[in-house]
Protein backbone atom coordinates (compact mmCIF):
# COMPACT_ATOMS: atom_id res chain seq x y z
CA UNK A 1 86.79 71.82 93.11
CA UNK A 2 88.86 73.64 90.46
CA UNK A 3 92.35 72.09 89.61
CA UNK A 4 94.34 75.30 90.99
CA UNK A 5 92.98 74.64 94.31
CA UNK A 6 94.59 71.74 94.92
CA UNK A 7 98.13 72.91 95.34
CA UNK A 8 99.14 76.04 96.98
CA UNK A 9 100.42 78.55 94.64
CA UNK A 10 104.34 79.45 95.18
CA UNK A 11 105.46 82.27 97.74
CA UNK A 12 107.38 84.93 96.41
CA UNK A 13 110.91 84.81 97.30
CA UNK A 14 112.29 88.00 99.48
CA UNK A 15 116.09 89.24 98.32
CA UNK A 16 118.63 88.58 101.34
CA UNK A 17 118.72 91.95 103.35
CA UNK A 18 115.45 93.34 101.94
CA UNK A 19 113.08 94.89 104.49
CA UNK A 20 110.00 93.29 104.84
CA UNK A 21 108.15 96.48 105.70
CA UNK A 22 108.08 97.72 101.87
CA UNK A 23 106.73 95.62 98.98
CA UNK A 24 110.34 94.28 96.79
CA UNK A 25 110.78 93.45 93.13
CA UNK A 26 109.92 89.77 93.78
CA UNK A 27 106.60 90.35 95.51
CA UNK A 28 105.40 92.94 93.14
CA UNK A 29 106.03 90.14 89.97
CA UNK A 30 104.24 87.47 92.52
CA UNK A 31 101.44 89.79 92.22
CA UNK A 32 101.61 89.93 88.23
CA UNK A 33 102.14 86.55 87.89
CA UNK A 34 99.16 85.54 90.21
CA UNK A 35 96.75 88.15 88.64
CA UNK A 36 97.54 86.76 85.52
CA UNK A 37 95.91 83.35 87.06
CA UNK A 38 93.30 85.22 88.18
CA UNK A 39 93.88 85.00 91.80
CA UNK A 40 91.95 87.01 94.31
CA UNK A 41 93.62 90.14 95.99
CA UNK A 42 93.19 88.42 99.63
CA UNK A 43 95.03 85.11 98.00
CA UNK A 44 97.48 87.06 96.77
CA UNK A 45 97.70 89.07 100.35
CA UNK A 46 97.83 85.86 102.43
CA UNK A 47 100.41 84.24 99.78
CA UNK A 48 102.75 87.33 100.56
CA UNK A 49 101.92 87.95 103.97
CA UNK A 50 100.49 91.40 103.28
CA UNK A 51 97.10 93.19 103.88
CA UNK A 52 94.27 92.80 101.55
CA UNK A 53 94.59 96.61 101.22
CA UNK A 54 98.47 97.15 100.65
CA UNK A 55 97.73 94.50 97.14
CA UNK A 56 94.78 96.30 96.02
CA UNK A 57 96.12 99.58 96.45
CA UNK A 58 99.61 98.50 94.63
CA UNK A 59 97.41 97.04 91.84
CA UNK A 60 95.47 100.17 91.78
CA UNK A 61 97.95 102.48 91.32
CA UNK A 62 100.35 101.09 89.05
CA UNK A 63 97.98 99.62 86.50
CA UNK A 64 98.89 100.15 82.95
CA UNK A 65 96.47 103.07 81.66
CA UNK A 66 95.01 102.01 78.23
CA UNK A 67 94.61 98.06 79.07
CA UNK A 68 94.51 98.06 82.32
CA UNK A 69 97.53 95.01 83.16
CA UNK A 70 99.52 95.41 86.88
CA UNK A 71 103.11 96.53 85.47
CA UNK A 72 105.77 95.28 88.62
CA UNK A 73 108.56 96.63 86.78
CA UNK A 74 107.47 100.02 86.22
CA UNK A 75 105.77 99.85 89.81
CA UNK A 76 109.21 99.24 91.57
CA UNK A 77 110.58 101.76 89.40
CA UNK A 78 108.47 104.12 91.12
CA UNK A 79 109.14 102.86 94.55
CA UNK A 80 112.87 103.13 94.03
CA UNK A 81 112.57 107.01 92.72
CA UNK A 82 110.95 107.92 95.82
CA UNK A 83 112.83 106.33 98.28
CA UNK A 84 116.25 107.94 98.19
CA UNK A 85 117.29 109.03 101.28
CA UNK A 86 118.10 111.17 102.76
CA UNK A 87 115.85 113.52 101.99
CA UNK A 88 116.04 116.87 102.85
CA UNK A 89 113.41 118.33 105.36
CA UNK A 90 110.47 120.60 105.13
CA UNK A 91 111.36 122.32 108.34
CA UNK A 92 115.03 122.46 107.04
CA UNK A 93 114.61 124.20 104.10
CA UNK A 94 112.04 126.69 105.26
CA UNK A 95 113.81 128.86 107.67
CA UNK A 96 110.52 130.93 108.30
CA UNK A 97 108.96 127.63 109.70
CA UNK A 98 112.19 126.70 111.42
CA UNK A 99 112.31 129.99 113.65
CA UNK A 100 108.58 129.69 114.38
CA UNK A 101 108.96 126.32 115.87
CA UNK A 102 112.41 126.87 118.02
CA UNK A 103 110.63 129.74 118.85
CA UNK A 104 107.61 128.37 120.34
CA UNK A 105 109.69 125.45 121.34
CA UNK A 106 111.74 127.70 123.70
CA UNK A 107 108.41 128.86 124.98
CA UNK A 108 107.94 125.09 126.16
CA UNK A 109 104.85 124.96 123.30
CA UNK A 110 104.23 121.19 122.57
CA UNK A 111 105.02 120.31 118.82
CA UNK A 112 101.14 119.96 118.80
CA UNK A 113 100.13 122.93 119.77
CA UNK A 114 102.28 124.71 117.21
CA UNK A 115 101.21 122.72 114.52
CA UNK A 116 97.63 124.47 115.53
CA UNK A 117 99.15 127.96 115.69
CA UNK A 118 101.06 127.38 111.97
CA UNK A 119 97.39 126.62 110.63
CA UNK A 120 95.61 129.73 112.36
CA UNK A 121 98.69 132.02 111.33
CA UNK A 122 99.40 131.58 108.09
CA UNK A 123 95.90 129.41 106.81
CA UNK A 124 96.99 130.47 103.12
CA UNK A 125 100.30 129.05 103.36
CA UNK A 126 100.70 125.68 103.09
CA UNK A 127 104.37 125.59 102.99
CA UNK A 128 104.04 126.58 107.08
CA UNK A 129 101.83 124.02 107.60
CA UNK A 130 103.87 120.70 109.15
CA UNK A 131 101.84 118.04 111.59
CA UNK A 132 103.39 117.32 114.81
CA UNK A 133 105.22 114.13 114.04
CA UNK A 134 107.35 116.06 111.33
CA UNK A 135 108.80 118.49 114.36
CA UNK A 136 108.83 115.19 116.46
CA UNK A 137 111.24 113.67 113.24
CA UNK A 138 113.09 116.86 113.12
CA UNK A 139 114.11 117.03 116.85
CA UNK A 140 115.28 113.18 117.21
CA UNK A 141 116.47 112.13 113.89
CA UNK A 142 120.57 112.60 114.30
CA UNK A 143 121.79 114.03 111.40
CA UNK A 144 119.28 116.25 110.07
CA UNK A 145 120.41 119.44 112.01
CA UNK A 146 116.80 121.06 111.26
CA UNK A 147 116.36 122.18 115.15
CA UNK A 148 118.66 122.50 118.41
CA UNK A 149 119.09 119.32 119.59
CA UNK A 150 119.09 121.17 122.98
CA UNK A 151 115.00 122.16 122.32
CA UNK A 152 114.45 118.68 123.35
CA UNK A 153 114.81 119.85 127.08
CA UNK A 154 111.98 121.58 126.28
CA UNK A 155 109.63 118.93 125.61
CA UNK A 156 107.30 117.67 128.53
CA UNK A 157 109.15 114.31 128.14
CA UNK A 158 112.74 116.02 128.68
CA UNK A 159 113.99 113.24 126.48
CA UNK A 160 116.93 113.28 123.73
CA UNK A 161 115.83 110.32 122.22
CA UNK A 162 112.95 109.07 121.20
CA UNK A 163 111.43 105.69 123.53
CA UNK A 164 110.33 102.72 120.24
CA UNK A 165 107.67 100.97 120.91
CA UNK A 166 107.57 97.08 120.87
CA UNK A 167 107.64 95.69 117.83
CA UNK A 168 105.73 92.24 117.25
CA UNK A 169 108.77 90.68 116.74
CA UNK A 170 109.89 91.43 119.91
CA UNK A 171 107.09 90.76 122.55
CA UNK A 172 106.86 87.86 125.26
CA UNK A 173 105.29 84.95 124.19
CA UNK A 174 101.05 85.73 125.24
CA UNK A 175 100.24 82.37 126.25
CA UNK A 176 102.05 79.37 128.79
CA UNK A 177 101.68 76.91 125.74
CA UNK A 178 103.10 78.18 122.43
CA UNK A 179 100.15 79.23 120.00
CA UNK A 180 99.66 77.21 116.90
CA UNK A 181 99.52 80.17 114.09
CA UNK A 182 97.27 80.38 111.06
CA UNK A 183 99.75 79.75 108.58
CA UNK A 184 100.02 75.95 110.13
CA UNK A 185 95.99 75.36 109.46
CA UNK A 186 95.20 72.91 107.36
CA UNK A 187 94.61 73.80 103.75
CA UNK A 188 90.84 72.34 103.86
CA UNK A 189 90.13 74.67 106.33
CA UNK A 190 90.82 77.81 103.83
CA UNK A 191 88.87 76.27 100.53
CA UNK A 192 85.94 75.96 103.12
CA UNK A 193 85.18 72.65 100.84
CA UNK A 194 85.22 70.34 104.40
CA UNK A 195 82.63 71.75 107.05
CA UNK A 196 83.45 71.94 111.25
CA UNK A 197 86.29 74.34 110.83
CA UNK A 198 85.15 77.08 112.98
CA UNK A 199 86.14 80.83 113.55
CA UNK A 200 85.58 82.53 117.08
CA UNK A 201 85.83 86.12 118.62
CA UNK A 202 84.82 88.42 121.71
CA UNK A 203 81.94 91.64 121.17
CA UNK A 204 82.90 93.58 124.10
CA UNK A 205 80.49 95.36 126.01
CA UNK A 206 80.35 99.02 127.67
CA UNK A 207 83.39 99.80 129.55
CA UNK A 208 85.10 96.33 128.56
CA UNK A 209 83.16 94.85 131.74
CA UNK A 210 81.28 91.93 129.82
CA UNK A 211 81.11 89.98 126.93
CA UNK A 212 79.81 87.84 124.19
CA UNK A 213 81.06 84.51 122.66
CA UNK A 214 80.83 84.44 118.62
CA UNK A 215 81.22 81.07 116.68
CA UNK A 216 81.21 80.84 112.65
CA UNK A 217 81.49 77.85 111.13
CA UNK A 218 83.01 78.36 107.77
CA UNK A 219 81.56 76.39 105.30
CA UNK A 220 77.96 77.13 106.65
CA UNK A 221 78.21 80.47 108.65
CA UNK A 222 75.86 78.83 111.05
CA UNK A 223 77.27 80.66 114.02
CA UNK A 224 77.00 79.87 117.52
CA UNK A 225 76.55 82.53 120.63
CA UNK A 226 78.35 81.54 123.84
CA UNK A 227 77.33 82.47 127.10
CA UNK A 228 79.72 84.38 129.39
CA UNK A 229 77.58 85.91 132.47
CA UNK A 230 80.55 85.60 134.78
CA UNK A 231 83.42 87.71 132.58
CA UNK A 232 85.59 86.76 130.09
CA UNK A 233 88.77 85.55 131.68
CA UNK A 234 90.67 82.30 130.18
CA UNK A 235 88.69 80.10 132.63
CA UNK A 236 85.71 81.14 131.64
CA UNK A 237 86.22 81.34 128.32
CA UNK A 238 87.66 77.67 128.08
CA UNK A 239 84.43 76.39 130.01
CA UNK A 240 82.27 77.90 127.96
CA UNK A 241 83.72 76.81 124.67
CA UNK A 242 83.97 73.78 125.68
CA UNK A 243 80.15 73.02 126.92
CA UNK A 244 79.06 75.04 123.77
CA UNK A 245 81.03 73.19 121.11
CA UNK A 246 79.84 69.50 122.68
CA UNK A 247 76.54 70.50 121.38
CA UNK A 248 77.60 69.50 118.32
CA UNK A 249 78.65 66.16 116.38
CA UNK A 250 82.27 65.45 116.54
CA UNK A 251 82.71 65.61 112.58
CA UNK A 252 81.37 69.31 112.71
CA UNK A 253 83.94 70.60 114.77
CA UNK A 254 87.18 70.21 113.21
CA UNK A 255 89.10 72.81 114.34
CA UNK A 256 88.76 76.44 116.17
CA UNK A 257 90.45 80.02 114.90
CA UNK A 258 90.65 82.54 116.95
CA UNK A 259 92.89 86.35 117.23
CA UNK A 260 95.10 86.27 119.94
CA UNK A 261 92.95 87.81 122.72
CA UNK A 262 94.30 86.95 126.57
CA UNK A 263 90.74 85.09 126.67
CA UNK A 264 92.31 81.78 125.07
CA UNK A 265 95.34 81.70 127.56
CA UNK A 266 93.88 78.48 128.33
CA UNK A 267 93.84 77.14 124.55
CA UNK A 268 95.90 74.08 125.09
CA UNK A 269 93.60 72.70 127.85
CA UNK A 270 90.69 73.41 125.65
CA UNK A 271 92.37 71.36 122.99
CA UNK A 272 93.09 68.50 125.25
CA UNK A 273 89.60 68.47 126.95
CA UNK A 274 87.75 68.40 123.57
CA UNK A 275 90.47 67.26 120.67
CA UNK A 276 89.94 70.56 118.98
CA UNK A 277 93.12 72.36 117.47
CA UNK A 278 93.13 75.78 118.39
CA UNK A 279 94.93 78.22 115.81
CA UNK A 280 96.15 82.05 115.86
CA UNK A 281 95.95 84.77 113.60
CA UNK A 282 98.65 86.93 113.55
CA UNK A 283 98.05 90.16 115.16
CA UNK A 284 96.29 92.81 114.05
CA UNK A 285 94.88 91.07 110.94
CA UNK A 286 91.23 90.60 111.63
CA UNK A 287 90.47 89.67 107.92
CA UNK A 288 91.86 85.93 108.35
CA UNK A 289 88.50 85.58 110.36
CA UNK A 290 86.73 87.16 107.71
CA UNK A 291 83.35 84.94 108.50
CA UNK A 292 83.36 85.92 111.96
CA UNK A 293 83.99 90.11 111.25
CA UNK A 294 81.12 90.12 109.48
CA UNK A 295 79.01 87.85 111.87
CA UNK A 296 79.97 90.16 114.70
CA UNK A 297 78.85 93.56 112.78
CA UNK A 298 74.96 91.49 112.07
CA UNK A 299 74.92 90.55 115.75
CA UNK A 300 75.62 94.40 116.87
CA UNK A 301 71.98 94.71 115.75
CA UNK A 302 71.02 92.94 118.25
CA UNK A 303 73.74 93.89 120.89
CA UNK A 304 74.36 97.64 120.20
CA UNK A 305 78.15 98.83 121.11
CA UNK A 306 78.44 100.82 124.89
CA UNK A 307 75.66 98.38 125.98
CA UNK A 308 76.00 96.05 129.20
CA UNK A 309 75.99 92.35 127.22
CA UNK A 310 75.62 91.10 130.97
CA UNK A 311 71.87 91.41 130.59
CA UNK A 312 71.30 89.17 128.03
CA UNK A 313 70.06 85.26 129.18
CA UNK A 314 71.30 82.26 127.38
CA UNK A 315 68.19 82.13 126.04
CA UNK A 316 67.88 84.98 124.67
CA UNK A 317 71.21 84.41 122.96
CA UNK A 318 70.01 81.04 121.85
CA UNK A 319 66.89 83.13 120.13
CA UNK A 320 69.42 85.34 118.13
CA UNK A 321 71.62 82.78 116.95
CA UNK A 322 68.47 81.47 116.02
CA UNK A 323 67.14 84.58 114.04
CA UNK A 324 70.68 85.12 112.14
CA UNK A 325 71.10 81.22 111.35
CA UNK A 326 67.35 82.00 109.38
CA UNK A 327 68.43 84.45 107.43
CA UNK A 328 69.15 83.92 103.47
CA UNK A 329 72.57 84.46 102.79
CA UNK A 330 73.61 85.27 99.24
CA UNK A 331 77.27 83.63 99.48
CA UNK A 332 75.09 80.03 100.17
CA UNK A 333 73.04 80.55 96.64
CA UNK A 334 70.22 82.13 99.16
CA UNK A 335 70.54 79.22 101.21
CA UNK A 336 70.58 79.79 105.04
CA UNK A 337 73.02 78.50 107.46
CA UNK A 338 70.35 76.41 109.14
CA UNK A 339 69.27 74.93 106.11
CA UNK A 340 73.45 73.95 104.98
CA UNK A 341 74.03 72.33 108.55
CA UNK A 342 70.63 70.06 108.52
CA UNK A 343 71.47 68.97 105.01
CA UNK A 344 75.04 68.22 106.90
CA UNK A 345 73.58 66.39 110.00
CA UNK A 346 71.46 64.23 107.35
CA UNK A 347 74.59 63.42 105.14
């Protein structure tokens, strides 16, 4: 195991009062300073809490053009130029556009179906082209006196204000018993260097009306099919976990990730009947089960999306886990994940 691994590498620290939803001076000379050790882009994502894709596209973009070295000064430069506010608005300071759309407003058009007219009106003019959302902005945001506040009667809503959604932050706890998140697993279990730790999902089928079991274990990717011929609620799901995982030796089932579907409402008493720990990504971040999105896209060879999974025996699962756990797999050195867990069972 390389030295570096051993430790985790420092988070970056976030400036009092800085918004978490944009990248800050901090995290963008994290991202220097870990490049510069040669981390990985999804290291330097989970260090900062970030997608895989907001690092490498920072990276990308801000990369110095003869020798090629991430430049976080100049980058948050760049951010800071283009986010004063406030900024003046498109439909604002076209008044062409702006009669258009109080026109076709007062005509009780949808901002929608005006963005459509715009484009079939005036196709050579892009300055009259806006998308929906920006007449949306322009009719709720106080302040920017583009259109009537009054036009809002118009709307099929009939609202003045605009209805947020939920943020994350603020939802109801999912679950009876608090999840244990990702960010508490165990550092072996990310290194993949001990085998059992294991990584588990849903494939849906047609209409949402059955499902399919996936297991992955890590270290291996020997995965695992569980049977579900009676739905997919938490009951289900626990039973079947649990009768599928006591297959197993004790030592090869460590511990159990999983997103934070309504089908593991009954995590805790899967813990307790079978002494696995049960941990949650956060939500929508499907690449901390990286193993197991990839294992589900092989298996919908074999279990095509819009199909009833209903159909399928536990047998015939049993034959596909089968089939996959024979396959060569280049990130074992060609090895396949039958051949890593018997060399595991004889050790």
């Amino acid at each position: 195991m390389a030295p570096n691994r051993l430790r985790a590498p420092a988070q970056a620290e976030r400036a009092p009062g800085a918004s978490s939803r944009y990248l800050q001076e901090a995290d963008r000379l994290h991202i220097a300073d870990r490049l510069r050790d040669k981390a990985s882009v999804r290291a330097i994502a989970a260090e900062l809490g970030r997608s895989p894709s907001t690092i490498s596209r920072e990276i990308r973009r801000n990369r110095h053009p003869g020798n090629g070295q991430y430049r976080p000064y100049a980058a948050q430069a760049r951010a800071d130029g283009r986010r004063p506010r406030p900024k003046p608005g498109k439909i604002g300071e076209n008044a062409a556009l702006r009669d258009f759309i109080q026109d076709h407003l007062d005509k009780r058009w949808s901002p929608e179906q005006i963005c459509q007219a715009l484009r079939r009106r005036f196709p050579a003019r892009p300055e009259m082209h806006v998308v929906h959302e920006t007449i949306y902005q322009a009719l709720y945001v106080q302040g920017r006196g583009e259109l009537r506040r009054e036009l809002t009667r118009a709307l099929r809503t009939g609202r003045a204000r605009r209805k947020p959604h939920r943020q994350a932050a603020s939802r109801q706890p999912r679950f009876t018993h608090p999840m244990v998140m990702i960010s508490e697993r165990p550092a072996e279990v990310e290194d993949r260097a001990v085998p059992g730790h294991w990584e588990g999902d849903l494939i849906i089928g047609k209409d949402g009306g059955s499902a399919i079991g996936t297991l992955v274990e890590r270290s291996t990717r020997y995965v695992m099919l569980v049977h579900l011929p009676t739905g997919r609620s938490a009951e289900h799901m626990r039973d079947a976990l649990q009768a599928t995982v006591q297959a197993l030796p004790a030592h090869l089932v460590r511990s159990l990730t999983w997103d934070q579907g309504s089908e593991m409402a009954a995590h805790h008493a899967f813990s307790v009947a079978t002494d696995i720990p049960v941990y949650f990504c956060d939500p929508g971040s499907p690449w901390q089960r990286g193993s197991n999105e990839n294992t589900n896209g092989l298996l919908r060879q074999y279990f095509p999306k819009g199909t009833d999974l209903s159909v399928h025996s536990r047998d015939h699962l049993d034959a596909v886990a089968v089939e996959l756990n024979g396959r060569p797999r280049k990130t074992l050195g060609w090895e396949t994940p039958a051949e890593r867990l018997r060399t595991l069972l004889a050790a």
